[in-house]
Protein backbone atom coordinates (compact mmCIF):
# COMPACT_ATOMS: atom_id res chain seq x y z
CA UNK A 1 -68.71 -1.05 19.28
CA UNK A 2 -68.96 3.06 19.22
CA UNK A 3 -71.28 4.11 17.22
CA UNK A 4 -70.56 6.01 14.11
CA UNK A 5 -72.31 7.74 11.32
CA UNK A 6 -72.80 6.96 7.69
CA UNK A 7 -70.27 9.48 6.68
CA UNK A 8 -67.94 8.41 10.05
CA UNK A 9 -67.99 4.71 8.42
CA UNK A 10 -67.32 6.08 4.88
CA UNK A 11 -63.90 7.52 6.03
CA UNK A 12 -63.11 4.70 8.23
CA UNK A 13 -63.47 2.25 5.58
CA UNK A 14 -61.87 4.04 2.94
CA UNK A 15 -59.30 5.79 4.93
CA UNK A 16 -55.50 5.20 3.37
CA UNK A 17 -53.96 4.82 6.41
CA UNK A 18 -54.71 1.23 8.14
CA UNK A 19 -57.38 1.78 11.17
CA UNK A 20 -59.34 -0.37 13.46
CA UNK A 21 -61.37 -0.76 16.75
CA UNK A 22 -60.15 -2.99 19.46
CA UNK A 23 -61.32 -3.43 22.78
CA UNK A 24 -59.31 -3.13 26.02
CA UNK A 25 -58.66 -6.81 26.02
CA UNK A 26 -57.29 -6.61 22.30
CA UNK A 27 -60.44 -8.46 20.73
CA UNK A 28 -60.27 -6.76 17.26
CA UNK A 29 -63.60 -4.93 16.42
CA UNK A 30 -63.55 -3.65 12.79
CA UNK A 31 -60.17 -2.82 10.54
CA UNK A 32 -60.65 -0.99 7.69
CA UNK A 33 -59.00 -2.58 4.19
CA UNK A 34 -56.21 -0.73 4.32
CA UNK A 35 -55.32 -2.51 7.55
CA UNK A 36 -56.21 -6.00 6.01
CA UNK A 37 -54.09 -5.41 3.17
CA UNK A 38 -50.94 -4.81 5.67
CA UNK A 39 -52.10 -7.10 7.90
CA UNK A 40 -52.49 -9.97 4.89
CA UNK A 41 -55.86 -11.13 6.92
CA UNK A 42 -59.30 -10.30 6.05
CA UNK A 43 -61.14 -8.29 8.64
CA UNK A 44 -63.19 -11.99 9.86
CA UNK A 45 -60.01 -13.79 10.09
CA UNK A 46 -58.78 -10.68 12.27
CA UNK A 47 -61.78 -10.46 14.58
CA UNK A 48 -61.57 -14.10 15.08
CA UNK A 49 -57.69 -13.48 15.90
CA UNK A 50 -57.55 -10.79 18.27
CA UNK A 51 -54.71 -8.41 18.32
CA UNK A 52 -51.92 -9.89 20.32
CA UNK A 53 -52.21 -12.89 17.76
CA UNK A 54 -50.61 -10.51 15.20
CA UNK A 55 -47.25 -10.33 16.47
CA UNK A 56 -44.41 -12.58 17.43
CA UNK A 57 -44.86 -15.12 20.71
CA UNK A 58 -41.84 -12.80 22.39
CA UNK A 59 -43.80 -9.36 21.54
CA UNK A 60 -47.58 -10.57 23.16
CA UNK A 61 -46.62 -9.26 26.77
CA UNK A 62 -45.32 -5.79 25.78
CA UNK A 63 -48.43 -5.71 23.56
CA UNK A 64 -50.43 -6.41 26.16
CA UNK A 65 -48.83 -4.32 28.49
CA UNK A 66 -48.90 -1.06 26.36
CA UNK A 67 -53.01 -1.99 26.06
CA UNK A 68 -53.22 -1.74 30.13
CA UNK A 69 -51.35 1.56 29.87
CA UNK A 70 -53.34 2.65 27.31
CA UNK A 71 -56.92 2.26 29.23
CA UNK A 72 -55.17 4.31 31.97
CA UNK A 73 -54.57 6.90 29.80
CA UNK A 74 -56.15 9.13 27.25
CA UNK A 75 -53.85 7.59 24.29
CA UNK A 76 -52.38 4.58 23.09
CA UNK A 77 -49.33 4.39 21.70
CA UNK A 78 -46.02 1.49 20.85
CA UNK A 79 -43.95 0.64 18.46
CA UNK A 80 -44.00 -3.22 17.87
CA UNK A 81 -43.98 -5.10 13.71
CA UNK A 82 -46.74 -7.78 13.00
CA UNK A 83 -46.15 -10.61 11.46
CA UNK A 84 -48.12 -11.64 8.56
CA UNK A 85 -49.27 -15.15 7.71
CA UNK A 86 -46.47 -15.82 5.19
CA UNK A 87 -43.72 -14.59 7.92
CA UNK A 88 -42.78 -11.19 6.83
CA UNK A 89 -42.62 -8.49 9.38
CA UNK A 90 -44.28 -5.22 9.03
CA UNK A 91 -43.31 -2.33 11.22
CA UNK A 92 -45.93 0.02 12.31
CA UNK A 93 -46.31 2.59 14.80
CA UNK A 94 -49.73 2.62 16.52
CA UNK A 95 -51.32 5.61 17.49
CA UNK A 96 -54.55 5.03 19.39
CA UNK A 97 -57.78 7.35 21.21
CA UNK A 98 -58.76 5.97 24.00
CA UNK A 99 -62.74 5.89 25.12
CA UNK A 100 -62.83 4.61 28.47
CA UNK A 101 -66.84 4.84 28.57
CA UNK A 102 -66.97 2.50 25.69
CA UNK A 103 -63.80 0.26 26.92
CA UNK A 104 -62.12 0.67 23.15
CA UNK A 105 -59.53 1.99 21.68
CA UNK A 106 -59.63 4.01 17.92
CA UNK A 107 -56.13 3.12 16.33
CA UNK A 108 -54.42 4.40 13.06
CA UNK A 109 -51.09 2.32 12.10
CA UNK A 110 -48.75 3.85 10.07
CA UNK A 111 -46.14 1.70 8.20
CA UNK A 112 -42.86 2.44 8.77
CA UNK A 113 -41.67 -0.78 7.16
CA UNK A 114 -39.50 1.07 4.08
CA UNK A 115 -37.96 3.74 6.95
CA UNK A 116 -37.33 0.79 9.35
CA UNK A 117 -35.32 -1.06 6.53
CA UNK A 118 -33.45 1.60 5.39
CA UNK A 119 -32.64 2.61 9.07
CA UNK A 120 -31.77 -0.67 9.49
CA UNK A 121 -29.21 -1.17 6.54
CA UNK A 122 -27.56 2.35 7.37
CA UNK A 123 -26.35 1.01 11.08
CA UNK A 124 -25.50 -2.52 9.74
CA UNK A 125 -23.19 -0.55 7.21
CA UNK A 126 -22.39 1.88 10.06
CA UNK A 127 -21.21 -1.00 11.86
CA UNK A 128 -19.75 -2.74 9.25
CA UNK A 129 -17.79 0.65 8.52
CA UNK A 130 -16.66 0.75 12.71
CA UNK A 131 -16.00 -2.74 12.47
CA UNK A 132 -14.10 -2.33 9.23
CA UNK A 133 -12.24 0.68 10.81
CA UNK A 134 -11.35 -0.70 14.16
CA UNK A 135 -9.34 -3.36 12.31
CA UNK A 136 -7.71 -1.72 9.62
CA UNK A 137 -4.12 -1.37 9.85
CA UNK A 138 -3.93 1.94 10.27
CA UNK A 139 -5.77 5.48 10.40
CA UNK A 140 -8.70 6.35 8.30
CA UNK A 141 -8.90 10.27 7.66
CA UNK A 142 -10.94 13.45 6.72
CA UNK A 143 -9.67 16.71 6.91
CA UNK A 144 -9.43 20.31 5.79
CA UNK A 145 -6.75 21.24 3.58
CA UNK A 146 -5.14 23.93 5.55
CA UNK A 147 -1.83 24.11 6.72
CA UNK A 148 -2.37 22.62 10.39
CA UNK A 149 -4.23 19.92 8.44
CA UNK A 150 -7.24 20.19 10.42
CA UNK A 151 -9.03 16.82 11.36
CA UNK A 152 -13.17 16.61 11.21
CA UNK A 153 -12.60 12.89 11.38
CA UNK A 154 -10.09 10.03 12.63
CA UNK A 155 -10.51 6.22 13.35
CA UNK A 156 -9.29 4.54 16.34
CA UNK A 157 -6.46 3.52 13.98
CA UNK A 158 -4.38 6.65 15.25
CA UNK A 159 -3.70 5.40 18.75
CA UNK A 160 -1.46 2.75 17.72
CA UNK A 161 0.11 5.07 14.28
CA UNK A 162 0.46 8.16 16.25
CA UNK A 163 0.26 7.69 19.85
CA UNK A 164 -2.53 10.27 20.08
CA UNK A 165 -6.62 9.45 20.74
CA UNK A 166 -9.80 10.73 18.26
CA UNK A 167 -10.28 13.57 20.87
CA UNK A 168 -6.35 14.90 20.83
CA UNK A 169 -6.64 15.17 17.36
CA UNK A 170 -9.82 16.31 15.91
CA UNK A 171 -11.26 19.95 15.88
CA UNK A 172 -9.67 23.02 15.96
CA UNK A 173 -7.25 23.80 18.27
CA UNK A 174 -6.91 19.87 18.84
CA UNK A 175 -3.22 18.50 18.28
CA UNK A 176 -2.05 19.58 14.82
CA UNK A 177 -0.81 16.56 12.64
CA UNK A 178 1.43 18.74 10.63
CA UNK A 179 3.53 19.35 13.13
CA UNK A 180 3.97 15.46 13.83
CA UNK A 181 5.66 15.49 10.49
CA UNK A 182 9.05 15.56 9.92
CA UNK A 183 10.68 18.95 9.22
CA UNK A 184 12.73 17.84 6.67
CA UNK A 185 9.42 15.75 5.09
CA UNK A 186 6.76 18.17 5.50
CA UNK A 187 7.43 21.05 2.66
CA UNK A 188 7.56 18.09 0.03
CA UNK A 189 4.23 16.69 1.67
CA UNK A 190 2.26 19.73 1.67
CA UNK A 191 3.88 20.76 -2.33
CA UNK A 192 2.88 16.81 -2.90
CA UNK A 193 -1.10 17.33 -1.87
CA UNK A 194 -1.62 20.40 -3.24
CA UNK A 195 -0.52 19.09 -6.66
CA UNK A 196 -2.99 16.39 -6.19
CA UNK A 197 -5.94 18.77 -5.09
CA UNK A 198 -4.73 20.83 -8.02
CA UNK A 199 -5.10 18.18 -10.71
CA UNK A 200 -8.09 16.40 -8.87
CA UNK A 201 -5.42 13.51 -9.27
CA UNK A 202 -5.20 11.13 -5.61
CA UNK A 203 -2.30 11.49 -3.69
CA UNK A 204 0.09 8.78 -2.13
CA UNK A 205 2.95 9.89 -0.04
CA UNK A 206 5.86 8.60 1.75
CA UNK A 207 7.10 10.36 4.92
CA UNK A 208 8.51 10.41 8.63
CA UNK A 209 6.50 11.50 11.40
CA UNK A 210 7.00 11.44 15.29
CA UNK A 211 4.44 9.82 17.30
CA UNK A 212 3.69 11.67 20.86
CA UNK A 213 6.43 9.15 22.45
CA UNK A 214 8.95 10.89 20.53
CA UNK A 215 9.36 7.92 18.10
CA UNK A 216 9.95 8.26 14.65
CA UNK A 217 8.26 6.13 12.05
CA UNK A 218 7.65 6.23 8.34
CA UNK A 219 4.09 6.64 7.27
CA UNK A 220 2.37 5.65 3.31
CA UNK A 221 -0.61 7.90 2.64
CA UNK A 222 -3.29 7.59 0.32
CA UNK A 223 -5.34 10.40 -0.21
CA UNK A 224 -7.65 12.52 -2.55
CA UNK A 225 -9.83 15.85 -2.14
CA UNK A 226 -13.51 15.42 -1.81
CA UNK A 227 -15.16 18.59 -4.39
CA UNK A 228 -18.73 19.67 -4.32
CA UNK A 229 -20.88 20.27 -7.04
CA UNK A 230 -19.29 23.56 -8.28
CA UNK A 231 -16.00 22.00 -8.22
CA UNK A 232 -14.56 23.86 -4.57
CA UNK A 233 -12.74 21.52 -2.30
CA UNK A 234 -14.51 20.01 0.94
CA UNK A 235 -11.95 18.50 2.27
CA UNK A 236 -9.40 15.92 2.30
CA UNK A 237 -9.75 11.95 2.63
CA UNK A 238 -7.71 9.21 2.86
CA UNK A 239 -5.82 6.75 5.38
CA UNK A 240 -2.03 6.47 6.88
CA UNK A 241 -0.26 3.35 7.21
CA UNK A 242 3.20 2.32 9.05
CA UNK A 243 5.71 1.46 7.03
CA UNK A 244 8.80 1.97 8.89
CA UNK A 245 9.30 -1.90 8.88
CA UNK A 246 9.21 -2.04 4.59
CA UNK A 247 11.18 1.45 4.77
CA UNK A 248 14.08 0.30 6.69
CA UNK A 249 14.41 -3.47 5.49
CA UNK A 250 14.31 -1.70 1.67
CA UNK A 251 17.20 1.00 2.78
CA UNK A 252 19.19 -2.30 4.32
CA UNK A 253 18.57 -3.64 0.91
CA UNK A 254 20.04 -0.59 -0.78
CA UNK A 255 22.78 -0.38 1.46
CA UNK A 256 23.82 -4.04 1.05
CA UNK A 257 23.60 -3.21 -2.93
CA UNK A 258 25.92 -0.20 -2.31
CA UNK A 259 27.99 -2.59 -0.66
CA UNK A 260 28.39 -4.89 -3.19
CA UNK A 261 28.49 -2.80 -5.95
CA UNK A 262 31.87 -1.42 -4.51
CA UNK A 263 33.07 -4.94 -3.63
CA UNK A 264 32.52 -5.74 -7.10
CA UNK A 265 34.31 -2.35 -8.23
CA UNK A 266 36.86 -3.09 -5.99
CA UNK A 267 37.35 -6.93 -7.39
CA UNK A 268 37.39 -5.57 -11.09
CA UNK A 269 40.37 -3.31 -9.81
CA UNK A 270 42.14 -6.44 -8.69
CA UNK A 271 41.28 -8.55 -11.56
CA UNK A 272 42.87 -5.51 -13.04
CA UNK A 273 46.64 -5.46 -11.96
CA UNK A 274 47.86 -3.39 -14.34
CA UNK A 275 51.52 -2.22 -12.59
CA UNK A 276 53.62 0.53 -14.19
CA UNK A 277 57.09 -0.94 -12.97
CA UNK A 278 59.45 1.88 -14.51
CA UNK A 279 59.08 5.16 -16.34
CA UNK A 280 57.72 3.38 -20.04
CA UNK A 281 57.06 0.01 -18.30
CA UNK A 282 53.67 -1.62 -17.47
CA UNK A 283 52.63 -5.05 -16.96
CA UNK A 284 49.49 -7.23 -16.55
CA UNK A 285 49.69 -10.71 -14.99
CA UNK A 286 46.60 -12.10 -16.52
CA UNK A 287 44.90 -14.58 -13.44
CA UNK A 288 41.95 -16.11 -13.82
CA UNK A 289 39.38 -17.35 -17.15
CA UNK A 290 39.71 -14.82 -19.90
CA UNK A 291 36.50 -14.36 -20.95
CA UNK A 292 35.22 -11.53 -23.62
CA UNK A 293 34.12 -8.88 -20.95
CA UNK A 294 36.61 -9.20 -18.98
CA UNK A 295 39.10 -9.34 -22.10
CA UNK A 296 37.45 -6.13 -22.83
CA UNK A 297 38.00 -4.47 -19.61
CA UNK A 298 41.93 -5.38 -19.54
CA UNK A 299 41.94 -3.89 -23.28
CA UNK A 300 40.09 -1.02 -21.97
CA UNK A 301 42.53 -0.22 -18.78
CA UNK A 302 45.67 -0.99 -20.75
CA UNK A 303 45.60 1.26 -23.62
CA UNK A 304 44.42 3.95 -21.26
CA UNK A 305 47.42 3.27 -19.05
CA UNK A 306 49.64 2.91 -21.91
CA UNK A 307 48.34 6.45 -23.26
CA UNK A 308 48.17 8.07 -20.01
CA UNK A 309 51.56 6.71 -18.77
CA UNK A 310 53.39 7.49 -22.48
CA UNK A 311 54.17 3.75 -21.94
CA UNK A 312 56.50 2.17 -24.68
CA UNK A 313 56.65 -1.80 -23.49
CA UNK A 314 53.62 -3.51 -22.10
CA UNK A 315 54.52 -6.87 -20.46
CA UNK A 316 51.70 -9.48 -20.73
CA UNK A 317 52.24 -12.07 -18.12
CA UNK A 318 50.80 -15.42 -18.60
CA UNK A 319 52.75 -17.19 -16.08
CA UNK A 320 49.14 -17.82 -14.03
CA UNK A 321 47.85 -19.35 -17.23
CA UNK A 322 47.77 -23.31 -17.96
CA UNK A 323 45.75 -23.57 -21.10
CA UNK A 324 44.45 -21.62 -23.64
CA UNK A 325 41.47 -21.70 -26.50
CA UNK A 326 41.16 -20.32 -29.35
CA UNK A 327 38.55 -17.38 -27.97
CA UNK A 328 41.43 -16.79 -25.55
CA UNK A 329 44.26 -16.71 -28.09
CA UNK A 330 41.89 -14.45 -30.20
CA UNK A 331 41.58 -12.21 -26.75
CA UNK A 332 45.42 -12.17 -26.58
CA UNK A 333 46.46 -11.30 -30.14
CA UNK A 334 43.85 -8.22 -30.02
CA UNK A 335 45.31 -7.02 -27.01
CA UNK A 336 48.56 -7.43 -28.73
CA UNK A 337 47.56 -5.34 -31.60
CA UNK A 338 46.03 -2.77 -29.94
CA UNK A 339 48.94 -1.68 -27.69
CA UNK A 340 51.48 -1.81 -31.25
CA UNK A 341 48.29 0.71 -32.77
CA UNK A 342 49.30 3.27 -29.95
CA UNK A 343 53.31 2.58 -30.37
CA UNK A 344 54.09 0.61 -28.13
CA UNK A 345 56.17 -2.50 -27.84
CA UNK A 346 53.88 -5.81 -26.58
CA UNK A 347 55.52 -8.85 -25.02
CA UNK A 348 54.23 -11.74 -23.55
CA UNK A 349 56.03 -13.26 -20.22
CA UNK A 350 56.04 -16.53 -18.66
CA UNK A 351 54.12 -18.56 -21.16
CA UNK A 352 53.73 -22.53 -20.60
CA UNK A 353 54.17 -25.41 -22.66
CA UNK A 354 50.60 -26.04 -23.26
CA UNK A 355 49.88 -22.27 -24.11
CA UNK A 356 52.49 -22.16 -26.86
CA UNK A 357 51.62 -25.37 -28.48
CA UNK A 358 47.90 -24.21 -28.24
CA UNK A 359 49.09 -20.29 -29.57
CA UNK A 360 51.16 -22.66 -32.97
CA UNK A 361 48.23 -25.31 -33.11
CA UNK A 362 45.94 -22.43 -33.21
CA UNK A 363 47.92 -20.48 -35.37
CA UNK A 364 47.98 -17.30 -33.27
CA UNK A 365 49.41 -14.58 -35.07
CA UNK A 366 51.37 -12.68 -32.40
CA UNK A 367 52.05 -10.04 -34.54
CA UNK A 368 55.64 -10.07 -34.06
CA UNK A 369 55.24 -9.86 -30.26
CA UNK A 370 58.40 -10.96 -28.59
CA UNK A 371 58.41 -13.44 -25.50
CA UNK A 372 60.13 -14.23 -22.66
CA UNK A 373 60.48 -16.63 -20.55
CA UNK A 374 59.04 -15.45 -17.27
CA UNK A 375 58.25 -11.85 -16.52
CA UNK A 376 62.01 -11.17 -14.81
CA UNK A 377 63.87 -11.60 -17.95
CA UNK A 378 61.04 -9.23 -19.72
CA UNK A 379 61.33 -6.63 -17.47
CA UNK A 380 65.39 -6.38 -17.74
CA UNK A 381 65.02 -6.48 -21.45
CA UNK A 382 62.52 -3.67 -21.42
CA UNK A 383 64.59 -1.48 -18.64
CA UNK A 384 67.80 -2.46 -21.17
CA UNK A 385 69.32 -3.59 -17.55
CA UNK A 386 72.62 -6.26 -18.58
CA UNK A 387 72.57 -9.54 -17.16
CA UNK A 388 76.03 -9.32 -15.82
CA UNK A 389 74.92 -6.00 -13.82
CA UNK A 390 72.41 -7.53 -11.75
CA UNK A 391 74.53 -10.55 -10.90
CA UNK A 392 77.40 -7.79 -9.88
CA UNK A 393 75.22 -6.24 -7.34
CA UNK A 394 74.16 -9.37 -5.68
């Protein structure tokens, strides 16, 4: 062992930093209590275990290696955690004098154990974040708000959204993603951000853009500005996702709603057939159930014919209907009385047997409506046209 004052052992032994002798074969000399505290040995059960014996069965030959190097040398240096008796690893760096003359080494160990850790969480989130990144559907963002939108950072995400690597499109001077966006998109998606950087509000847009191919897509943002301390911007995050797929199956939506919104505009219209057959004339074959919004309608589109045709005999024609209730009667009669409010003269046409004895059984008041018995001899009586007339001119 090297000698060493009074005052020499004083500092060794109470030095805070963990120290000890070894030997050049690793037999453990002397370790001062702040070593046997990390160590979790006492400084006999130590001496009696020998250095090597204080790390893992896989770490003993670099450990013994970095000894040999050290006798070589002036210094003794590695980097290597031991383990203590209750398994837990402690990561120290040891820093050693070597004195050849003597065959020992002089070693302080500093614990590194809390940096270690917390160098060890950040890359397990860092590669939790890259793993999290490389399979997100789309491209992760930072950049400045300025009007080339400036990237500082993009994941791998863009290559398949935009057709363009990392390297095309960060930095200045680097591919600017504002011009990927569609001219007739990209005033409403600059006027959208800055009303969201103005409010400190996040930011989710819908736009077209036009990958480096030359094809275009539709892109959903979410975004928000990142603000120091004193409230100025930083910069701009969020992430870009493809939705040309949801875009265009929702416009084939739309357009098959347009579609059938005029097919049904167009069936009203035919349910509808309101025909002025002379100046003063209009009829309505009535096909189909009569039900009270479509009675509606045909009141509706009658008395606005009747008033915007000066009509003076409305022809009802029930020839297409076999039976009737008493909603339907109802339906009929207020018809009836509507056209005789705007002065004109209401007929019913072509009623059969089963209507009229429902219309008496139900006691339909008709209002003095006249009828007919099919919608010919209604029409000559309303165009005053003699019987004997049309037979002439067959």
């Amino acid at each position: 062992m090297l000698h060493r004052d009074s005052s020499a052992e004083r500092f060794f032994r109470f030095q805070s930093a963990p120290c000890l002798e070894i030997d050049f074969d690793g037999a453990i000399l002397c370790a001062n209590p702040a070593f046997c505290l990390v160590a979790g040995r006492s400084e006999d059960e130590l001496q009696a275990a020998g250095l090597t014996a204080l790390f893992a069965p896989d770490a003993r030959a670099e450990v013994s290696a970095a000894l040999a190097r050290g006798a070589a040398r002036d210094v003794l240096t590695f980097d290597l955690p031991l383990v203590r008796p209750e398994g837990e690893l402690r990561w120290l760096e040891w820093r050693g004098v070597t004195f050849p003359e003597h065959r020992l080494f002089r070693i302080v160990a500093h614990d590194v154990t809390a940096l270690w850790r917390a160098e060890a969480e950040a890359r397990e989130r860092e590669r939790f974040l890259g793993t999290l990144l490389a399979n997100f559907p789309g491209m992760v963002y930072r950049c400045r708000n300025d009007a080339a939108w400036t990237m500082e950072f993009v994941s791998a995400g863009c290559i398949d959204l935009l057709g363009y690597t990392p390297d095309e499109l960060v930095g200045d001077g680097a591919t600017s993603v504002s011009d990927l966006v569609h001219p007739q998109d990209s005033e409403r998606v600059w006027s959208g951000v800055q009303a969201a950087v103005e409010a400190h509000a996040s930011y989710r847009l819908q736009y077209r853009l036009f990958k480096k191919s030359g094809e275009e897509r539709w892109l959903e943002e979410h975004g928000r500005g990142v603000f120091d301390a004193s409230g100025e911007l930083v910069a701009l995050e969020g992430f870009a996702t493809d939705v040309t797929m949801r875009v265009r199956a929702q416009q084939e939506v739309e357009e098959k709603l347009r579609v059938i919104a005029e097919q049904n505009e167009q069936i009203k219209h035919l349910s509808l057939p309101i025909i002025e057959v002379w100046d003063g004339v209009i009829t309505l074959p009535v096909v189909g159930v009569l039900d009270d919004q479509r009675a509606e309608r045909i009141m509706q589109g009658l008395l606005d014919t009747v008033v915007r045709t000066q009509s003076q005999h409305v022809i009802i024609d029930l020839t297409a209907v076999e039976e009737v209730d008493a909603a339907v009667a109802e339906h009929i009669v207020r018809i009836l009385r509507a056209v005789q409010l705007l002065g004109a003269e209401g007929a019913l046409s072509g009623m059969q047997p089963k209507v009229a004895q429902a219309l008496v059984t139900l006691s339909a008041d008709l209002g003095g409506a006249r009828t007919w018995p099919d919608l010919r001899a209604a029409l000559r009586a309303s165009m005053r046209v003699p019987a004997r007339a049309t037979v002439a001119r067959r």
